[in-house]
Protein backbone atom coordinates (compact mmCIF):
# COMPACT_ATOMS: atom_id res chain seq x y z
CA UNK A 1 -0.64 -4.46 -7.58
CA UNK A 2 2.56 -4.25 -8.69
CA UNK A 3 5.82 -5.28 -7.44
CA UNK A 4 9.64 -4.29 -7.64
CA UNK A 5 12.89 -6.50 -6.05
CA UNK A 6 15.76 -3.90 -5.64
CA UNK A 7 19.39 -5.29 -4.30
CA UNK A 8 20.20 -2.49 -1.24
CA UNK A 9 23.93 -1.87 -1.00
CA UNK A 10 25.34 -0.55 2.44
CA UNK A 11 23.33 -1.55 5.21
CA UNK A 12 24.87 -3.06 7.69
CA UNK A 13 22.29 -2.94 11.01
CA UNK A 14 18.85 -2.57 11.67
CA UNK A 15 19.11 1.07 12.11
CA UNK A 16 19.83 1.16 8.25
CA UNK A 17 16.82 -1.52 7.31
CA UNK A 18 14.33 1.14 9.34
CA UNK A 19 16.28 4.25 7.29
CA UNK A 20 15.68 2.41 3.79
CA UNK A 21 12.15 1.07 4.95
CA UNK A 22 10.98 4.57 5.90
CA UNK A 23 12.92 6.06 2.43
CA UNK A 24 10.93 3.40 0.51
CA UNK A 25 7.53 4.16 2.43
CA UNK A 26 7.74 7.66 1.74
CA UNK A 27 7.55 7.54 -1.96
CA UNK A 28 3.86 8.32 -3.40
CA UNK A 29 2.44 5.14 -4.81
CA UNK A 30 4.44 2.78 -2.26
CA UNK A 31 1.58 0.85 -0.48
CA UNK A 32 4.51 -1.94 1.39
CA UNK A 33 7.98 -2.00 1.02
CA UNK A 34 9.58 -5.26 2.67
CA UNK A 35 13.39 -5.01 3.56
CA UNK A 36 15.63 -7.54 4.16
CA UNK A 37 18.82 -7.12 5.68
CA UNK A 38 20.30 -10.74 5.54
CA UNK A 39 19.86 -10.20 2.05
CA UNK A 40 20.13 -6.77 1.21
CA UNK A 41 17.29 -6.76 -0.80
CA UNK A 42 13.87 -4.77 -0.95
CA UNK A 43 10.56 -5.99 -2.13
CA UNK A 44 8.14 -2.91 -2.58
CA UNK A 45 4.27 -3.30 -3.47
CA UNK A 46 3.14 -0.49 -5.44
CA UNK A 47 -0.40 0.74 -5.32
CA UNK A 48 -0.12 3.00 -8.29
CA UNK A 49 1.11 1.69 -12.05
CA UNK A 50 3.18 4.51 -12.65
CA UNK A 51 5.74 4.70 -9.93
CA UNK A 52 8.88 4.71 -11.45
CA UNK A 53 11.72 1.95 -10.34
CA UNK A 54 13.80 5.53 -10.51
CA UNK A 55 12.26 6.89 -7.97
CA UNK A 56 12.43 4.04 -5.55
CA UNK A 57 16.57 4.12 -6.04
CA UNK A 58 16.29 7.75 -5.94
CA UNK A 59 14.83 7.67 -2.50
CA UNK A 60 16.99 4.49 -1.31
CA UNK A 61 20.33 6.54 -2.60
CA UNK A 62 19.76 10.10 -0.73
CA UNK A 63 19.61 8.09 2.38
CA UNK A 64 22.95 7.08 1.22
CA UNK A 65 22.83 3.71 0.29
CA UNK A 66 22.90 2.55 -3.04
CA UNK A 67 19.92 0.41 -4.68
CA UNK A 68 19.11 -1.11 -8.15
CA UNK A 69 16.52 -3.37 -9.93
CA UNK A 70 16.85 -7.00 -9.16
């Protein structure tokens, strides 16, 4: 299984951990996706090799915060 750190930018309550956690959960491939909002950080378990990191920020960002690679 494969795993990807991203740094989440914006949250500020748990309201926006849950809206990122969902986001994360949502894309195809995503078997776990742990958030942390102390930290602002995201470790997501993928259960499929060929999830992009893209995607992941793509589906962190239209919840409208921002994300990258750690």
């Amino acid at each position: 299984m494969k795993t990807v750190r991203l740094n989440i930018g914006g949250m500020m309550c748990d309201a926006c951990k849950g809206h990122v956690t969902r986001a994360l959960l949502g894309v195809a491939g995503v078997a776990n996706a742990q958030v942390k909002l102390e930290e602002g950080t995201a470790i997501v378990e993928l259960d499929h090799e060929d999830v992009s990191a893209e995607a992941l920020i793509e589906a962190v960002v239209e919840e409208g915060y921002t994300a990258s690679v750690l």
